[in-house]
C-alpha atoms as a PDB file:
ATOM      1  CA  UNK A   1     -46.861-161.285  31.132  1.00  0.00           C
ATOM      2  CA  UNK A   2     -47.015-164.818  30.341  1.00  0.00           C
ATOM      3  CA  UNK A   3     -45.693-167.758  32.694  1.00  0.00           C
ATOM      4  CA  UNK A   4     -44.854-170.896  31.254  1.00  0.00           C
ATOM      5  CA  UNK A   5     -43.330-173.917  33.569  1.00  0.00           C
ATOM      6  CA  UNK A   6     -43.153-170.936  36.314  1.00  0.00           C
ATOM      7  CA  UNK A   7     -41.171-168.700  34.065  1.00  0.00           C
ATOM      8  CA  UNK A   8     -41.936-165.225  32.979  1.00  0.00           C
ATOM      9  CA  UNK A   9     -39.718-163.689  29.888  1.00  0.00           C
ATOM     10  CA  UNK A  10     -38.255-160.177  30.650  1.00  0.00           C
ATOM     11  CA  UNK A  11     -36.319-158.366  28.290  1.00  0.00           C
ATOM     12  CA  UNK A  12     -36.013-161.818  25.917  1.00  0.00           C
ATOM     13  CA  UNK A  13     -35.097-163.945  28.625  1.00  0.00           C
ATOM     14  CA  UNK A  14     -36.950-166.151  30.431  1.00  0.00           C
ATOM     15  CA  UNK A  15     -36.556-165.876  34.278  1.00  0.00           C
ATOM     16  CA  UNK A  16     -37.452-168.803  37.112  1.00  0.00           C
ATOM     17  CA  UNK A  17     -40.560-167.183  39.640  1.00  0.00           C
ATOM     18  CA  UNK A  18     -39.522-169.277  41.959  1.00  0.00           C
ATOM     19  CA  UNK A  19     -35.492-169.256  42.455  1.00  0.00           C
ATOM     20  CA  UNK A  20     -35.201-166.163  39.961  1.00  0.00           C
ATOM     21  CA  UNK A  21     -32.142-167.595  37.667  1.00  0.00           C
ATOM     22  CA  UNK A  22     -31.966-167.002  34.154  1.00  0.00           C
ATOM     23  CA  UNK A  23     -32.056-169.316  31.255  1.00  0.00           C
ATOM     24  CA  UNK A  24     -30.552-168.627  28.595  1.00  0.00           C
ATOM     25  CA  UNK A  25     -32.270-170.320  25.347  1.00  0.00           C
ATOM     26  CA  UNK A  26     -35.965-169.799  25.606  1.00  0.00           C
ATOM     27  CA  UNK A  27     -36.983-173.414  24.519  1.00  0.00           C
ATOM     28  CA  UNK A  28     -39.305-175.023  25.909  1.00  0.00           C
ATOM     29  CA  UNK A  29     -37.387-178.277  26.667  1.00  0.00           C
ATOM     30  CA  UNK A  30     -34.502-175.796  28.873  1.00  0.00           C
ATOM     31  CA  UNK A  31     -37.597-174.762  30.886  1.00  0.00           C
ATOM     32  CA  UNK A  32     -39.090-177.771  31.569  1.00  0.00           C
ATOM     33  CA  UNK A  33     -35.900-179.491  32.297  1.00  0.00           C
ATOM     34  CA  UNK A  34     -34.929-176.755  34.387  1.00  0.00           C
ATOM     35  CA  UNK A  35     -38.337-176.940  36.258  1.00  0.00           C
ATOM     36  CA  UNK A  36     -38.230-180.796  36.632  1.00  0.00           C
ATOM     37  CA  UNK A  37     -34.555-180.610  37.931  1.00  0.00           C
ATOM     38  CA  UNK A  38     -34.856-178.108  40.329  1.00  0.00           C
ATOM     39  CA  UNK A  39     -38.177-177.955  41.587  1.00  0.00           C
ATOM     40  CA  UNK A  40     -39.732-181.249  41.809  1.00  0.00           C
ATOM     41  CA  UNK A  41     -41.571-180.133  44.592  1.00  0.00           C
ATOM     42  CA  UNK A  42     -43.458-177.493  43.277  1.00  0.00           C
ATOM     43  CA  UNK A  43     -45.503-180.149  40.893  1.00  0.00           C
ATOM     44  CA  UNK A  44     -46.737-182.292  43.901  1.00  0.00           C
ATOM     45  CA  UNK A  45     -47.471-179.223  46.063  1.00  0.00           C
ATOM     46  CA  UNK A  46     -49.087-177.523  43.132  1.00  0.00           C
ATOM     47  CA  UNK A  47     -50.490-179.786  40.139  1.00  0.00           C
ATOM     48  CA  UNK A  48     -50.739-178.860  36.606  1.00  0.00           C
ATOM     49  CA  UNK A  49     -53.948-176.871  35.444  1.00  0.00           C
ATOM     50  CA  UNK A  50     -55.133-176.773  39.040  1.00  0.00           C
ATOM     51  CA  UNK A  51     -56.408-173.521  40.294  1.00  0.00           C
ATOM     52  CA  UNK A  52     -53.588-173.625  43.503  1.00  0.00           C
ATOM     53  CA  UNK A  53     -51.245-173.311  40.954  1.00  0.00           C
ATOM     54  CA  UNK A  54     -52.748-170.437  38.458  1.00  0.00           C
ATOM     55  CA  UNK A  55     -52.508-169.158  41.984  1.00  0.00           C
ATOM     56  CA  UNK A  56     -49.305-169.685  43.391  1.00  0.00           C
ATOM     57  CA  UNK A  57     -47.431-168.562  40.081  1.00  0.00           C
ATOM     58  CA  UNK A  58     -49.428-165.083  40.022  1.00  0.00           C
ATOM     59  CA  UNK A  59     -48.478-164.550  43.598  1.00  0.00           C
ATOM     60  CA  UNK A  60     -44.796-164.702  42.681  1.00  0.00           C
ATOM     61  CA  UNK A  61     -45.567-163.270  39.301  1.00  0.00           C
ATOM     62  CA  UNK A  62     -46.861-159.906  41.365  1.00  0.00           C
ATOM     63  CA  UNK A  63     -43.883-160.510  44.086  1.00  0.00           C
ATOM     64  CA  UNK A  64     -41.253-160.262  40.756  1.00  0.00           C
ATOM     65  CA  UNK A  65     -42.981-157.491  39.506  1.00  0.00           C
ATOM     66  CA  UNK A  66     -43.498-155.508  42.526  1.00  0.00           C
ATOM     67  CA  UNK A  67     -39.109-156.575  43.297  1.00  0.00           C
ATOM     68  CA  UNK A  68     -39.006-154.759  39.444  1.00  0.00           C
ATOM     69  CA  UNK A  69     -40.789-151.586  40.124  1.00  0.00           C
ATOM     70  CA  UNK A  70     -38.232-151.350  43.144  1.00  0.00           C
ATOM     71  CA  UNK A  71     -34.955-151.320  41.199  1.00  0.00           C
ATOM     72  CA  UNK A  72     -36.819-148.799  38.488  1.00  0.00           C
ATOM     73  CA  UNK A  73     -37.616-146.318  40.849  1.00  0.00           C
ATOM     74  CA  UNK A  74     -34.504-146.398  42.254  1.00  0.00           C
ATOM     75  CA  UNK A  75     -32.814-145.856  39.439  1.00  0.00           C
ATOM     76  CA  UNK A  76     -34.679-143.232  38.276  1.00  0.00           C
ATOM     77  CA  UNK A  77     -34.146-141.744  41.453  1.00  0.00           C
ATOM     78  CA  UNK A  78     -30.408-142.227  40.978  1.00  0.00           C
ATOM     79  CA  UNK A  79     -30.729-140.337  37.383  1.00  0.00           C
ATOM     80  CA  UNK A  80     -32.600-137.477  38.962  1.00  0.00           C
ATOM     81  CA  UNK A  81     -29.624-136.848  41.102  1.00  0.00           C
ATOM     82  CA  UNK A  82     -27.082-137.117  38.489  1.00  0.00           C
ATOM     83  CA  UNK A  83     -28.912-134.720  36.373  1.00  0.00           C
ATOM     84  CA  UNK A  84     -29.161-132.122  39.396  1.00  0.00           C
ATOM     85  CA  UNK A  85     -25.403-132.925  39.946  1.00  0.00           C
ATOM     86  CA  UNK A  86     -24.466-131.672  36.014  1.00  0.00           C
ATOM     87  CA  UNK A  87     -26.892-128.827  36.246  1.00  0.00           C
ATOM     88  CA  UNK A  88     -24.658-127.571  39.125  1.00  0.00           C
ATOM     89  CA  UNK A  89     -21.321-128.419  37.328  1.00  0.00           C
ATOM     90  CA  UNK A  90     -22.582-126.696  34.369  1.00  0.00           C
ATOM     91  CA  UNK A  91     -23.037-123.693  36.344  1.00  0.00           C
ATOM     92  CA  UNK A  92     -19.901-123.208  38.157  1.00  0.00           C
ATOM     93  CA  UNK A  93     -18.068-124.350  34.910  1.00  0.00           C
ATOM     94  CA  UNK A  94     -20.459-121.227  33.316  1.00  0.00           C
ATOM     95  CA  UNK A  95     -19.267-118.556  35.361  1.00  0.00           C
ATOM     96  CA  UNK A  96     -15.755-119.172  35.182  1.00  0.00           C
ATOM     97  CA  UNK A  97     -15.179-118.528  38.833  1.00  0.00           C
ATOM     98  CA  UNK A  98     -14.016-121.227  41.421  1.00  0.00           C
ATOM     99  CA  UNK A  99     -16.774-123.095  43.078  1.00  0.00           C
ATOM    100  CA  UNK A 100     -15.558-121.858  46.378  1.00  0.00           C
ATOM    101  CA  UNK A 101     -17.609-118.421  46.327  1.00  0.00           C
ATOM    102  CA  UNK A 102     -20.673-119.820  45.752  1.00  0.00           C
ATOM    103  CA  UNK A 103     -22.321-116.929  45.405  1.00  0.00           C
ATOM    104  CA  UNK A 104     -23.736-117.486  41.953  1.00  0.00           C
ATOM    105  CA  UNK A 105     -24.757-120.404  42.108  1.00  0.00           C
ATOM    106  CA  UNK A 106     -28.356-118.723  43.743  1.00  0.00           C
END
């Protein structure tokens, strides 16, 4: 993933490492007004082409990708459940019976 200005572009978009808003033109005069406007601090704490910085922005580079992997697994957790959920539905609707015997569903 590439940053530029301290974004990183997900899905088209390019997203802020460091207050995680959205812009949404990628140009690269939006980013660097958006970097100069809101985080005028992060250029004297971290110069441009410095090491610091290549630092810096791939520790919050990891931090948004490990916040990423988060919300994937948990919605793949979520689908898991919704699948088991229709696989039960589609066997009491199978059997015809009401769902209050249970006994077929073993």
């Amino acid at each position: 993933m590439r940053v530029f200005f301290g974004f990183a572009e997900v899905h088209g978009k390019p997203i802020c490492l460091i207050c995680q808003k959205t812009i949404t033109v990628l140009k690269r005069a939006n980013l660097q007004r958006h970097h100069e406007q809101l985080h005028p601090e992060f250029k004297a704490a971290y110069p441009p082409d410095s090491d610091l910085r290549r630092k810096k922005l791939q520790t919050l580079l990891d931090g948004f990708q490990a916040q990423q992997s988060i919300f994937r697994n948990m919605v793949k957790s979520n689908d898991n459940e919704t699948e088991a959920s229709f696989k039960i539905a589609w066997n009491i609707a199978k059997t015809n019976k009401p769902a209050t015997e249970g006994e077929f569903l073993t």
